[in-house]
C-alpha atoms as a PDB file:
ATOM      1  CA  UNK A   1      -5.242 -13.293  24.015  1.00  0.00           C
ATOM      2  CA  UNK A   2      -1.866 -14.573  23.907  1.00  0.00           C
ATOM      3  CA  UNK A   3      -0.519 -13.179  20.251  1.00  0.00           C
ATOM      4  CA  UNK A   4       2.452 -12.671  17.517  1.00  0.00           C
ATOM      5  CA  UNK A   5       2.100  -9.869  15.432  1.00  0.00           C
ATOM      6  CA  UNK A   6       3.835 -10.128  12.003  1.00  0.00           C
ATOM      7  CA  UNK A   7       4.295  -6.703   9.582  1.00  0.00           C
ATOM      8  CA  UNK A   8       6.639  -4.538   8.366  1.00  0.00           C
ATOM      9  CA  UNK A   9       5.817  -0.837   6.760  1.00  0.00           C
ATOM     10  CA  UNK A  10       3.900   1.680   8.528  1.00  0.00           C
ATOM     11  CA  UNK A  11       0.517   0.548   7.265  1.00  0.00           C
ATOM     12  CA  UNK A  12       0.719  -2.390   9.195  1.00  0.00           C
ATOM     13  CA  UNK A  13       1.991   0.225  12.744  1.00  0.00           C
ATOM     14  CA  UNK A  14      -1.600   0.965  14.143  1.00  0.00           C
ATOM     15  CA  UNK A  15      -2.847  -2.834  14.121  1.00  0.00           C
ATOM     16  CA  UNK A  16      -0.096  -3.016  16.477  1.00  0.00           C
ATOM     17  CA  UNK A  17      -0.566  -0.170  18.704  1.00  0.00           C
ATOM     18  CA  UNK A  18      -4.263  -1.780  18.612  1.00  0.00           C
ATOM     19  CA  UNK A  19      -3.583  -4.742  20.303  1.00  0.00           C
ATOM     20  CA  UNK A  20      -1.595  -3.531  22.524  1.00  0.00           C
ATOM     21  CA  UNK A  21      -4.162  -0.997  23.712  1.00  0.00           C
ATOM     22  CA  UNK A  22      -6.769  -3.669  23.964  1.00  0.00           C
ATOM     23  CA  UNK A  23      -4.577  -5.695  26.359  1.00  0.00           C
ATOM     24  CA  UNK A  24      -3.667  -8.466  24.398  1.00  0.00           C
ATOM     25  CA  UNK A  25      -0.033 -10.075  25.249  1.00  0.00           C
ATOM     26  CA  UNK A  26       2.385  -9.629  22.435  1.00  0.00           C
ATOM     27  CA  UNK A  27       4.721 -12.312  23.032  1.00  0.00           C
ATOM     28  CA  UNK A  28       6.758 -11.907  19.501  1.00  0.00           C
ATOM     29  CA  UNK A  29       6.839  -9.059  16.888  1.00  0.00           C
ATOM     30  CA  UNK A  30       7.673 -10.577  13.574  1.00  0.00           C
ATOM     31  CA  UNK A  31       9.161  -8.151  10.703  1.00  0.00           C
ATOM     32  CA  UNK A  32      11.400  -8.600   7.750  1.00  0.00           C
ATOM     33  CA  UNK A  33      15.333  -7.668   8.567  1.00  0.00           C
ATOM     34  CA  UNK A  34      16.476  -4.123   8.066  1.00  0.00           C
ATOM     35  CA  UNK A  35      16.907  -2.510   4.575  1.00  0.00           C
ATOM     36  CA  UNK A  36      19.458  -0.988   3.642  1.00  0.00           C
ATOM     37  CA  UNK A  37      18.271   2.998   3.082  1.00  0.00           C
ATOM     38  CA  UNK A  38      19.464   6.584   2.199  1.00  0.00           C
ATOM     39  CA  UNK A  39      22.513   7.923   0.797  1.00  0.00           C
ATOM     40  CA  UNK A  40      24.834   6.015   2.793  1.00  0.00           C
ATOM     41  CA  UNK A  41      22.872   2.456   2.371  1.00  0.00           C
ATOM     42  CA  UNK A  42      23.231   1.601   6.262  1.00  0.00           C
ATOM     43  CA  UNK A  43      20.365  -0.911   7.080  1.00  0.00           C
ATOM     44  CA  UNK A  44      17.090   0.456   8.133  1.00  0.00           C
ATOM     45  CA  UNK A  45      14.506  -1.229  10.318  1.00  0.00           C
ATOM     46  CA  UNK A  46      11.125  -1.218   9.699  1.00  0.00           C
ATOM     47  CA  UNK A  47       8.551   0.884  10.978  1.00  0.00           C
ATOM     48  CA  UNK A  48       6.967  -2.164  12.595  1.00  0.00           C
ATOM     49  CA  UNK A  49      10.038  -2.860  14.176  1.00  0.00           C
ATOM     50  CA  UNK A  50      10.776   0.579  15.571  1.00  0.00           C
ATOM     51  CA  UNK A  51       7.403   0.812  17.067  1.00  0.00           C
ATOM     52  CA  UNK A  52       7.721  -2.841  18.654  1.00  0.00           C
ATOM     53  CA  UNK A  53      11.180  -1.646  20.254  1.00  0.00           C
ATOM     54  CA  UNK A  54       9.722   1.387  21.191  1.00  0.00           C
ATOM     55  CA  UNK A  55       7.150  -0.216  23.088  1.00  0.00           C
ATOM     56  CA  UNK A  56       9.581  -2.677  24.751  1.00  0.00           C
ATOM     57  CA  UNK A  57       8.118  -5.768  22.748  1.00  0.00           C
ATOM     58  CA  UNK A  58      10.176  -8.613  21.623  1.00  0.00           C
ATOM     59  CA  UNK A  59      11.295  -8.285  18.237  1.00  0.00           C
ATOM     60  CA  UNK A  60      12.071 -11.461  15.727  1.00  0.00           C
ATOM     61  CA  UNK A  61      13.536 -11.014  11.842  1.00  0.00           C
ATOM     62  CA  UNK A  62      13.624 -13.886  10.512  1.00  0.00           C
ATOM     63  CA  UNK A  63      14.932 -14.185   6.692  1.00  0.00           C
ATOM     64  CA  UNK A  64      12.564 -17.103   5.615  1.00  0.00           C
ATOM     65  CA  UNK A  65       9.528 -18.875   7.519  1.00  0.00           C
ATOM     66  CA  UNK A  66      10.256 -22.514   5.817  1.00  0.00           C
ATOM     67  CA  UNK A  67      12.969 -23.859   7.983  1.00  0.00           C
ATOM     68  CA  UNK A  68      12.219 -25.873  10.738  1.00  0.00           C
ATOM     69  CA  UNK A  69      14.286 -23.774  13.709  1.00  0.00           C
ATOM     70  CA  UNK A  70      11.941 -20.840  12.893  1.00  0.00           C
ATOM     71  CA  UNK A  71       8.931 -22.771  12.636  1.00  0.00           C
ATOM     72  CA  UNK A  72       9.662 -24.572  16.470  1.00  0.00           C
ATOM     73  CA  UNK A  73      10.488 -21.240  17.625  1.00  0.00           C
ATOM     74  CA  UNK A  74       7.183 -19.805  16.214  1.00  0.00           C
ATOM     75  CA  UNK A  75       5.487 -23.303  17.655  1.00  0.00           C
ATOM     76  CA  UNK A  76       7.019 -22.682  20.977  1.00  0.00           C
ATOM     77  CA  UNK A  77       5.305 -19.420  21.705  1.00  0.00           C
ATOM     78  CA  UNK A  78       1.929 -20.990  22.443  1.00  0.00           C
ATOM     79  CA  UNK A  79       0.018 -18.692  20.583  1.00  0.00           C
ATOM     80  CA  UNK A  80      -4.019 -17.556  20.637  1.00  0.00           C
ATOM     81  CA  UNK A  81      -3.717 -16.195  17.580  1.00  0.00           C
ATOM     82  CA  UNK A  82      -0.976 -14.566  14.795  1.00  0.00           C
ATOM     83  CA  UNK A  83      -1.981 -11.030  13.933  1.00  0.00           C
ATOM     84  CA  UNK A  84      -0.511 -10.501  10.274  1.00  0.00           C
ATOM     85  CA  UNK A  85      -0.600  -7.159   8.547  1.00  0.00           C
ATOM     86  CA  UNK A  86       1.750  -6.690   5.354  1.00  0.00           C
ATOM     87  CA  UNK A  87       4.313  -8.805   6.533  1.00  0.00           C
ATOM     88  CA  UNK A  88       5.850  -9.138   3.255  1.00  0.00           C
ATOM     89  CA  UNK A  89       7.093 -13.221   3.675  1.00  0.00           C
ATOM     90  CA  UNK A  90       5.235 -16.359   2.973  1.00  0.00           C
ATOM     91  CA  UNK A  91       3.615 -18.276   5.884  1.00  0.00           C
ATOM     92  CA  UNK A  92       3.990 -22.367   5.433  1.00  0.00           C
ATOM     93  CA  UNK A  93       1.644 -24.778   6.788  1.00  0.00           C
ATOM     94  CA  UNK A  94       3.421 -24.942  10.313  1.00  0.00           C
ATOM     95  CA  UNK A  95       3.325 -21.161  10.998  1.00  0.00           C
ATOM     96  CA  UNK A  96      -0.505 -21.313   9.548  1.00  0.00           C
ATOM     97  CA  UNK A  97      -1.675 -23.949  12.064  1.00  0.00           C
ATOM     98  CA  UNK A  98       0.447 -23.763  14.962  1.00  0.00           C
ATOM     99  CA  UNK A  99      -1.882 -20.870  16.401  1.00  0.00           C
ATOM    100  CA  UNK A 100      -5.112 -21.940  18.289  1.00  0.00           C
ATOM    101  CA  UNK A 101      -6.990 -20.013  16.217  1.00  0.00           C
ATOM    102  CA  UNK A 102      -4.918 -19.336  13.431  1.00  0.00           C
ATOM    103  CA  UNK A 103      -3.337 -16.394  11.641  1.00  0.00           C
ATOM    104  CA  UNK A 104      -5.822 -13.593  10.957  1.00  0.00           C
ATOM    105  CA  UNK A 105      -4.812 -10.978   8.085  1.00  0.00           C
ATOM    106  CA  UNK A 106      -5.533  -7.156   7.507  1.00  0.00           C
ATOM    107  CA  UNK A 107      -5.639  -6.768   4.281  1.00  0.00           C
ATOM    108  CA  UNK A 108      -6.559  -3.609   2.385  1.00  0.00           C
ATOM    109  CA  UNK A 109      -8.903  -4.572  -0.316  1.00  0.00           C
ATOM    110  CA  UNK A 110     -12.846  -5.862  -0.192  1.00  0.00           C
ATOM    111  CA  UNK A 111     -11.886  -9.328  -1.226  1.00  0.00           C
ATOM    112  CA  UNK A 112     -12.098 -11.272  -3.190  1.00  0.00           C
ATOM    113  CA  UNK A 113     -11.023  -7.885  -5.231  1.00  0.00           C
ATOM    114  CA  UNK A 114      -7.626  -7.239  -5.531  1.00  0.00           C
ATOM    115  CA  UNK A 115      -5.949 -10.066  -3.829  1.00  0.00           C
ATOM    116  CA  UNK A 116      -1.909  -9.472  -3.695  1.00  0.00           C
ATOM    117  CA  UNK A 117       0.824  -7.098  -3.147  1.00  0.00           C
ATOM    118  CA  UNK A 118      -0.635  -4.088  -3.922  1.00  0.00           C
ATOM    119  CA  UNK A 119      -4.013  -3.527  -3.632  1.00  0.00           C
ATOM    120  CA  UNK A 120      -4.575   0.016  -2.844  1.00  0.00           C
ATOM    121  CA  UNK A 121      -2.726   0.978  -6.180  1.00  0.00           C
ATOM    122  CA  UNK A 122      -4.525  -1.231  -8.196  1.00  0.00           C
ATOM    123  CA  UNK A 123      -7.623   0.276  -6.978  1.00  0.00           C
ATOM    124  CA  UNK A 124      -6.911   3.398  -7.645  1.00  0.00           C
ATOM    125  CA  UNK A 125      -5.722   2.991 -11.412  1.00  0.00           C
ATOM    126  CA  UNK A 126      -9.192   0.815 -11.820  1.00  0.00           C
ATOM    127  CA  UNK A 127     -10.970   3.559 -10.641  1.00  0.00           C
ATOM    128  CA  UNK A 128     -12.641   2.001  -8.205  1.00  0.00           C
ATOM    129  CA  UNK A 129     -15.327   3.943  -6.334  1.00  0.00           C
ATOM    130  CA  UNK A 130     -14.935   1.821  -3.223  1.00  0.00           C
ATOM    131  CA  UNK A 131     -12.457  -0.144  -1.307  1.00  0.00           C
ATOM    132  CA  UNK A 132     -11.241  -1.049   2.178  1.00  0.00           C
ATOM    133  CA  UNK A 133     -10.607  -3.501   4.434  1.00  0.00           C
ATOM    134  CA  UNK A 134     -10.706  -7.093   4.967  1.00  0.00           C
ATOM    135  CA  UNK A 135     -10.078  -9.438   8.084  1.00  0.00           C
ATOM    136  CA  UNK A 136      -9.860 -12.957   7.032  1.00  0.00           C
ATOM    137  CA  UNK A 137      -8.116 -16.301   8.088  1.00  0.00           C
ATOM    138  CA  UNK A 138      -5.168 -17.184   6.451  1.00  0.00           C
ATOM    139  CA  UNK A 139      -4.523 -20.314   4.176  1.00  0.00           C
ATOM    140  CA  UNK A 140      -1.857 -21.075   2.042  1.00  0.00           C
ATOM    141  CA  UNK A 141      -3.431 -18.977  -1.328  1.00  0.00           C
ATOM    142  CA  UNK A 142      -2.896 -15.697  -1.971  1.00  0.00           C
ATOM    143  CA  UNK A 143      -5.512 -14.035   0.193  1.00  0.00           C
ATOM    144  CA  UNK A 144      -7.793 -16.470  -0.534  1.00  0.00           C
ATOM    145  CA  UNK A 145      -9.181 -17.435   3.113  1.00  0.00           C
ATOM    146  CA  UNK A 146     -12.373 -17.026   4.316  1.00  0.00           C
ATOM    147  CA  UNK A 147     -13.140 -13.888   5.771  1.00  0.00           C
ATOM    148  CA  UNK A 148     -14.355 -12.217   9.033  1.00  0.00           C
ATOM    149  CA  UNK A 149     -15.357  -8.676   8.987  1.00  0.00           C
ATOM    150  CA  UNK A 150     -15.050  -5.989   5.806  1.00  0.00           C
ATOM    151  CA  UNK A 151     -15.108  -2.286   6.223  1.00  0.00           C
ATOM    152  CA  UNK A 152     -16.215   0.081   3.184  1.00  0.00           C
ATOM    153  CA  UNK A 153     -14.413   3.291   2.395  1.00  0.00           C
ATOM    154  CA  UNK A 154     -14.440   5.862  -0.634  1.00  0.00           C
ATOM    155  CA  UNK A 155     -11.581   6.140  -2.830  1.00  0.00           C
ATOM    156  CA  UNK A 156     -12.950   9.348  -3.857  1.00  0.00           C
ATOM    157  CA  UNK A 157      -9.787  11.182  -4.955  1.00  0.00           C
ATOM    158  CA  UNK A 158      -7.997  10.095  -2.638  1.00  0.00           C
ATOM    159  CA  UNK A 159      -3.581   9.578  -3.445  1.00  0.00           C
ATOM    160  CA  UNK A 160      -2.191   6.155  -2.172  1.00  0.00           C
ATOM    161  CA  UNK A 161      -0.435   7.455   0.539  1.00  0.00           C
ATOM    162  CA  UNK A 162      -3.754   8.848   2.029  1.00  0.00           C
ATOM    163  CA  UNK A 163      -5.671   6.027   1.182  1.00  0.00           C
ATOM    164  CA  UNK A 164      -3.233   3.396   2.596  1.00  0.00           C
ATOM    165  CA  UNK A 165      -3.013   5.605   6.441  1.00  0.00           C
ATOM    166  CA  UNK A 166      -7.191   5.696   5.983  1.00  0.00           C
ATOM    167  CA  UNK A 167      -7.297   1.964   5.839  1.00  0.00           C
ATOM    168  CA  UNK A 168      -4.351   1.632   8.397  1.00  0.00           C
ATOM    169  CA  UNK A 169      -6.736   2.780  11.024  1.00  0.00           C
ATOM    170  CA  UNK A 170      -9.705   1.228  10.070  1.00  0.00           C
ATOM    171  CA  UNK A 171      -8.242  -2.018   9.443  1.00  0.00           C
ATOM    172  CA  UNK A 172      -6.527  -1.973  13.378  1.00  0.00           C
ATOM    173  CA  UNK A 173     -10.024  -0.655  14.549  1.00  0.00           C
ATOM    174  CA  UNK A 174     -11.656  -4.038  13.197  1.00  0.00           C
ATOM    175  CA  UNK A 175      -9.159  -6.192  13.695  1.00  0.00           C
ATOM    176  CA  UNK A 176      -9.288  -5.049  17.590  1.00  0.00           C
ATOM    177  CA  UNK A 177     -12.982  -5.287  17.419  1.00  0.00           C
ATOM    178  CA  UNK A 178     -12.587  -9.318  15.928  1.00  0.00           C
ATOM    179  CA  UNK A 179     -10.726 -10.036  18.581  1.00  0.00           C
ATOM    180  CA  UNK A 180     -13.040  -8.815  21.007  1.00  0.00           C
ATOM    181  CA  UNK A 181     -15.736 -11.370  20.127  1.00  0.00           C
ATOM    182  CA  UNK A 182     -14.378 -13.770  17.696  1.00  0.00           C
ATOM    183  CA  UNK A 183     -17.407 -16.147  17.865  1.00  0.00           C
ATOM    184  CA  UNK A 184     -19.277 -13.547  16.668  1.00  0.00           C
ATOM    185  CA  UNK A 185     -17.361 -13.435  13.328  1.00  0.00           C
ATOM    186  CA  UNK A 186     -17.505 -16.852  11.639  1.00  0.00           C
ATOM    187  CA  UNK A 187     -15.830 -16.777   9.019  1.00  0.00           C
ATOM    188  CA  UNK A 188     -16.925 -16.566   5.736  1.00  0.00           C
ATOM    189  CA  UNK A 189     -15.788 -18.308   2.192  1.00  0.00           C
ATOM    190  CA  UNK A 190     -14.941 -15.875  -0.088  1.00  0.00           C
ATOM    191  CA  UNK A 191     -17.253 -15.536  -3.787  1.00  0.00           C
ATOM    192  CA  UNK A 192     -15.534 -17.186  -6.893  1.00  0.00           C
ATOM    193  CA  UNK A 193     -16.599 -14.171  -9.066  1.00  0.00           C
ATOM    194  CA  UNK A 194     -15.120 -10.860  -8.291  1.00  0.00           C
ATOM    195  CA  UNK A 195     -11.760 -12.208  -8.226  1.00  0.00           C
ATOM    196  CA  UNK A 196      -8.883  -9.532  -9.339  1.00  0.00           C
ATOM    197  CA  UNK A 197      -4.854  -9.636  -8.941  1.00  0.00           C
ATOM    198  CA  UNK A 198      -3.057  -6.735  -7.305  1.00  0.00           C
ATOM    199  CA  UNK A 199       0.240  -7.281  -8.919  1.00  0.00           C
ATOM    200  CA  UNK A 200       3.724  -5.936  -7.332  1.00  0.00           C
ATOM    201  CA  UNK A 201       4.104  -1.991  -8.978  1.00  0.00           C
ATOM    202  CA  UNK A 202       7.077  -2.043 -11.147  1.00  0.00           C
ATOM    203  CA  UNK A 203       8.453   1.318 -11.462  1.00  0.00           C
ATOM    204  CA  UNK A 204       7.915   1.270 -15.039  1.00  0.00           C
ATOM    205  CA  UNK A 205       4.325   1.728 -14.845  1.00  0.00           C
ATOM    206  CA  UNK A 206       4.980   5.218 -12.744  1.00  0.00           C
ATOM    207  CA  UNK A 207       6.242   7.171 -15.984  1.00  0.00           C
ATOM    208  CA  UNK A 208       3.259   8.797 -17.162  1.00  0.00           C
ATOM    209  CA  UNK A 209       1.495   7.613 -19.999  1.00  0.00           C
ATOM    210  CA  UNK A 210       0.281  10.295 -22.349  1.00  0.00           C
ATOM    211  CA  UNK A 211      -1.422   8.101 -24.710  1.00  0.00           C
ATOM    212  CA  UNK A 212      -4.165   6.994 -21.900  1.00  0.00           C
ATOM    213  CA  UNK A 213      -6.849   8.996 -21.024  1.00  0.00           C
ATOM    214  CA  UNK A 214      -6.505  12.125 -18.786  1.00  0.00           C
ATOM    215  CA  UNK A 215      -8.599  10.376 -16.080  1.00  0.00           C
ATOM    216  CA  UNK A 216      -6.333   7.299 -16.518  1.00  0.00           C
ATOM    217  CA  UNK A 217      -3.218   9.363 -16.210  1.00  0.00           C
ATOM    218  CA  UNK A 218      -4.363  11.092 -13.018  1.00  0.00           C
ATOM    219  CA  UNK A 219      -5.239   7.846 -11.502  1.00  0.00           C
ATOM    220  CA  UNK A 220      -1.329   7.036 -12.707  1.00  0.00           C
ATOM    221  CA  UNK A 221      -0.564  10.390 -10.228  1.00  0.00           C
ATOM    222  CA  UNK A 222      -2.803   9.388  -7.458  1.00  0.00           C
ATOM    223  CA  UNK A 223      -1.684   5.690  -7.474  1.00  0.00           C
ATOM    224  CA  UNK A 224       1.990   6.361  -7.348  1.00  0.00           C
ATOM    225  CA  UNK A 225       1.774   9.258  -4.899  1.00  0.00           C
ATOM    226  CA  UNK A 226       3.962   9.114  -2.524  1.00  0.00           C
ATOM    227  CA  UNK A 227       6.090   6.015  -4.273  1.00  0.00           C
ATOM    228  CA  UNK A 228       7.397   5.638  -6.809  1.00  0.00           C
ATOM    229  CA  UNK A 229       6.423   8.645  -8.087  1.00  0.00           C
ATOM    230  CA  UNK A 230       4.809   9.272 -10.967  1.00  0.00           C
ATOM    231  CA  UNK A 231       6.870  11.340 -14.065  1.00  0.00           C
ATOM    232  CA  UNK A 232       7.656  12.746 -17.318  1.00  0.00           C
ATOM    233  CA  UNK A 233      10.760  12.928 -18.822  1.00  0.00           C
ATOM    234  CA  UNK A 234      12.099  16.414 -20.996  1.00  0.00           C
ATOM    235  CA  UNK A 235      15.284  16.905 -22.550  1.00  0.00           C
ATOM    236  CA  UNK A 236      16.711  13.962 -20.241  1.00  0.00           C
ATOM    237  CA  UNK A 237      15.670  15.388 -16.675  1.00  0.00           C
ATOM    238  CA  UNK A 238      13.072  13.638 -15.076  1.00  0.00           C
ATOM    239  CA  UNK A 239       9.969  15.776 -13.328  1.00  0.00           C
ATOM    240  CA  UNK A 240       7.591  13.952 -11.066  1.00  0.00           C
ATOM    241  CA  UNK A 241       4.078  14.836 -10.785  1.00  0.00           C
ATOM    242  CA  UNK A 242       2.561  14.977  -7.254  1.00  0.00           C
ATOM    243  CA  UNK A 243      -1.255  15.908  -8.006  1.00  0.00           C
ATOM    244  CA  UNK A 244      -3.168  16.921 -11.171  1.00  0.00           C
ATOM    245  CA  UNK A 245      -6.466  17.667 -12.686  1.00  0.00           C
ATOM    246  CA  UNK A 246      -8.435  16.483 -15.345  1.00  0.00           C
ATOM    247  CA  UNK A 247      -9.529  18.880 -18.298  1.00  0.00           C
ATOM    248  CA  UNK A 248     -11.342  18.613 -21.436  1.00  0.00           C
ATOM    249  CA  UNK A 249      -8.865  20.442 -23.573  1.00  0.00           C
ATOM    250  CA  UNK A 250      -7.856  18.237 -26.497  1.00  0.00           C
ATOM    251  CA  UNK A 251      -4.365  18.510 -28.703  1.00  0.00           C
ATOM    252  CA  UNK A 252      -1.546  15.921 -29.465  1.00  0.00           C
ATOM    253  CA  UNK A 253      -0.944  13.742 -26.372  1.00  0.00           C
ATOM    254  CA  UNK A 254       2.328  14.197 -24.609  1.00  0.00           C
ATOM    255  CA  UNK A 255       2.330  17.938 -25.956  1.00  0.00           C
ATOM    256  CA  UNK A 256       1.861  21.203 -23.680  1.00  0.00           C
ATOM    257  CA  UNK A 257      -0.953  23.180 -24.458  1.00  0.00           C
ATOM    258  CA  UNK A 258      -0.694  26.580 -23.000  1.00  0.00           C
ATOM    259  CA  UNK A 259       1.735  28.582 -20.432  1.00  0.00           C
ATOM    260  CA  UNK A 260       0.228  26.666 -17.396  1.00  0.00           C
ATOM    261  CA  UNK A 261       1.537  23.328 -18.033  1.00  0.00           C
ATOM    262  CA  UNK A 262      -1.643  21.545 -19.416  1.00  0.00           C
ATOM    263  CA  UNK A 263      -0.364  18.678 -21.300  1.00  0.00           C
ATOM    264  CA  UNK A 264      -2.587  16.914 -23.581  1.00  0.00           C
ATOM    265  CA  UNK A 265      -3.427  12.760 -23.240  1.00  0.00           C
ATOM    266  CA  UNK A 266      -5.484  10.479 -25.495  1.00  0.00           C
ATOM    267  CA  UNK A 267      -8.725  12.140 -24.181  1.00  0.00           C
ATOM    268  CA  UNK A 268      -8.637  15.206 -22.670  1.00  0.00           C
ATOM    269  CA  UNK A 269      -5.373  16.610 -20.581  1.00  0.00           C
ATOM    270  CA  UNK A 270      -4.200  16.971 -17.890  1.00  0.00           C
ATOM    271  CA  UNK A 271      -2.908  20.383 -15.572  1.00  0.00           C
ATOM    272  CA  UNK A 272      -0.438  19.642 -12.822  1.00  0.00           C
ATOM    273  CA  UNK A 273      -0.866  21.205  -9.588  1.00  0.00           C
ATOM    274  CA  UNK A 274       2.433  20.296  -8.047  1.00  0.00           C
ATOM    275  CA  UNK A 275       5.456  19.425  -9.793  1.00  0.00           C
ATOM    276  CA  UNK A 276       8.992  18.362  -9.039  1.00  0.00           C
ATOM    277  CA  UNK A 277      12.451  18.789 -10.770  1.00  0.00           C
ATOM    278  CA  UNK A 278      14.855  16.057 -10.257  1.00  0.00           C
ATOM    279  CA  UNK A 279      17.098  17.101  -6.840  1.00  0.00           C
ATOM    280  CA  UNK A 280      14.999  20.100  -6.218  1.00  0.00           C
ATOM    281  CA  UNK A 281      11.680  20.793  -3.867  1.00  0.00           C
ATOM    282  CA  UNK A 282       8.242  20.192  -4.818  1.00  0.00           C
ATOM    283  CA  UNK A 283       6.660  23.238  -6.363  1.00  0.00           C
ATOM    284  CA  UNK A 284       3.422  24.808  -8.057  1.00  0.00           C
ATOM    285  CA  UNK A 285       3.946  24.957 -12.301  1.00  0.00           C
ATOM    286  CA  UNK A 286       3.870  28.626 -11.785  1.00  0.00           C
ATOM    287  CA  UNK A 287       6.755  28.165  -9.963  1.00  0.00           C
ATOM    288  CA  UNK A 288       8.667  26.175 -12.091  1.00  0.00           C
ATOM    289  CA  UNK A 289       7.910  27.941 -15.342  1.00  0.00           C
ATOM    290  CA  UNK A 290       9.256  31.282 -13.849  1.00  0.00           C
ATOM    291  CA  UNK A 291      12.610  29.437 -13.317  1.00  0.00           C
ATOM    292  CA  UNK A 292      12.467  26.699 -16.739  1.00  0.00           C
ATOM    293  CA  UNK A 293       9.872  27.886 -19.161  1.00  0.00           C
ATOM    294  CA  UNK A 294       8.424  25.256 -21.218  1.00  0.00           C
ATOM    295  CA  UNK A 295       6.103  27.046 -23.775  1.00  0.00           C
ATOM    296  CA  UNK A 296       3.514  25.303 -25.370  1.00  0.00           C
ATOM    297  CA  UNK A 297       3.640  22.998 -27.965  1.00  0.00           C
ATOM    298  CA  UNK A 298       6.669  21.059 -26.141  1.00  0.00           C
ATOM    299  CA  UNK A 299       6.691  17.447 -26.987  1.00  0.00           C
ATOM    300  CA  UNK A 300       7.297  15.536 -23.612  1.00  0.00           C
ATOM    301  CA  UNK A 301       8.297  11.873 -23.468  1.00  0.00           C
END
C-alpha cells in the first residue's frame, strides 16, 4: 500500500519500522517540528523523525494540519492509507478523507476506555488489570472511531515506561497484520458504556500524595515512571521515587516509620526501593540514608 505515516515519540517508532518491513511505500513521514531540549535548549527532533531520516524516508513537520497548502500537499500524495500513531496534532476533515481508506490509529488503550492523551498513565493510577491496544479508523472525535482489531495485555506491575515499549510492539505487530488483510477487519462501532477520559498529566499530579492509599501512591510511582517523575519534597530538596512497595504498616501519613525509609499513607505505607536526590544518581534508600539520614518520625511534604 501506498502510505503516510504520522507520529512523533518513540512509542509511535516500531509502527514505522513495521511498515516498512512489510513493504509498504512510505511516501511522507509526518511528525511535529523539533523541540527544543537539554541544557542548552537547541531544537530536538523527534524520535519518529530520526528513525524516518535514518531510513532515508521523506520527512514533513508541519506546525498545524488546518491550512489549506498542507492539506493539498497531504491530498497530493495519493495515499492508500495514513498510518497515525501519537502524532500529537489534530487531523481536519481533509486530511481524514483524502486517504482511500482513511487514517487508521494505534492507540494504546482497549477503547472505548481511556480515550485521550494519556492513556497508559491513566490506566495505571485506575488500577486497571488489563489494557492494550486498539486499531481503529479515525473521525473527527477524540478516539471515538470505529475500531478494527484490539490486543489484550496485563498491566500487572508494570511502570509506564515499560508498559508504553510493551504496547509499542504489539500495537506495530497488529497494525502490520490490518494491513495485511484489511477486509478481514471491518470495522467496528465502538460501545457507549465504558467510556473514560485519559486527560494530559500535569506535573502536579507527580508529587506524591501521602494522604491516598499506599496502593494508590505506588500506582502514582509506576504511572509517572520514567516522566515526570514522581516525588517528595524535604526541607526544600526534591527526591523522586523510581519504584516502591506496598506495606501494611500504619502511622501518620507523610511520616517515616523506621530507618529504611517506609513512609506511612492513608492506608498502609509505602518502602521505596530506588530513590533519587535532586542532581545526583538514582540510588537504593540504604544508600541514601548512609549519606542524608532521615530518622523516623520525619514529616515529609
Amino acid at each position: 500500500m501506498r502510505l503516510a505515516f504520522m507520529g512523533t515519540p518513540d512509542f509511535a517508532v516500531p509502527t514505522l519500522d513495521a511498515l516498512v518491513d512489510a513493504g509498504h511505500e512510505i511516501a511522507a513521514v509526518y511528525t511535529q517540528p523539533p523541540r527544543p531540549a537539554g541544557r542548552g535548549k537547541a531544537p530536538m527532533p523527534s524520535p519518529v523523525q530520526r528513525r524516518a531520516e535514518a531510513l532515508g524516508l521523506e520527512v514533513r513537520s508541519p506546525v498545524s494540519l488546518r491550512d489549506a497548502e498542507a492539506q493539498i500537499a497531504f491530498a497530493a500524495l495519493d495515499l492508500d492509507a495514513a498510518i497515525v500513531a501519537a502524532y500529537g496534532l489534530i487531523l481536519p476533515r481533509p486530511i481524514l478523507e483524502a486517504p482511500r481508506f482513511g487514517c487508521l490509529n494505534v492507540h494504546g488503550s482497549l477503547l472505548p476506555r481511556w480515550r485521550g492523551a494519556a492513556p497508559v498513565q491513566r490506566a495505571i493510577l485506575a488500577g486497571d488489570a488489563l489494557t492494550g491496544v486498539t486499531i481503529m479508523q479515525m473521525e473527527r472525535g477524540l478516539d471515538t472511531g470505529p475500531m478494527l482489531a484490539t490486543v489484550e495485555t496485563p498491566v500487572d506491575g508494570k511502570t509506564a515506561g515499560e508498559l508504553t515499549t510493551e504496547l509499542a510492539a504489539s500495537g506495530a505487530k497488529l497494525m502490520a497484520e490490518v494491513l495485511a488483510d484489511l477486509p478481514a477487519y471491518p470495522p467496528v462501532i465502538q460501545p457507549e458504556e465504558g467510556v473514560t477520559y485519559a486527560a494530559k498529566i500535569d506535573k502536579a499530579e507527580s508529587r506524591l500524595d501521602f494522604a491516598a492509599s499506599a496502593a494508590q501512591v505506588e500506582r502514582q510511582i509506576r504511572a509517572f515512571n520514567p516522566a515526570p517523575g514522581a516525588w517528595f519534597e524535604l526541607a526544600g530538596e526534591r527526591f523522586r521515587v523510581h519504584s516502591a512497595i506496598a506495606t501494611d504498616a500504619d502511622g501518620e501519613p507523610a511520616t517515616t516509620l523506621d530507618a529504611h525509609l517506609t513512609i506511612a499513607c492513608g492506608k498502609g505505607a509505602i518502602r521505596p526501593l530506588l530513590i533519587q536526590r535532586a542532581g545526583r544518581g538514582i540510588m537504593t534508600p540504604a544508600e541514601l540514608l548512609r549519606g542524608y539520614p532521615i530518622p523516623a518520625g520525619t514529616r515529609l511534604a
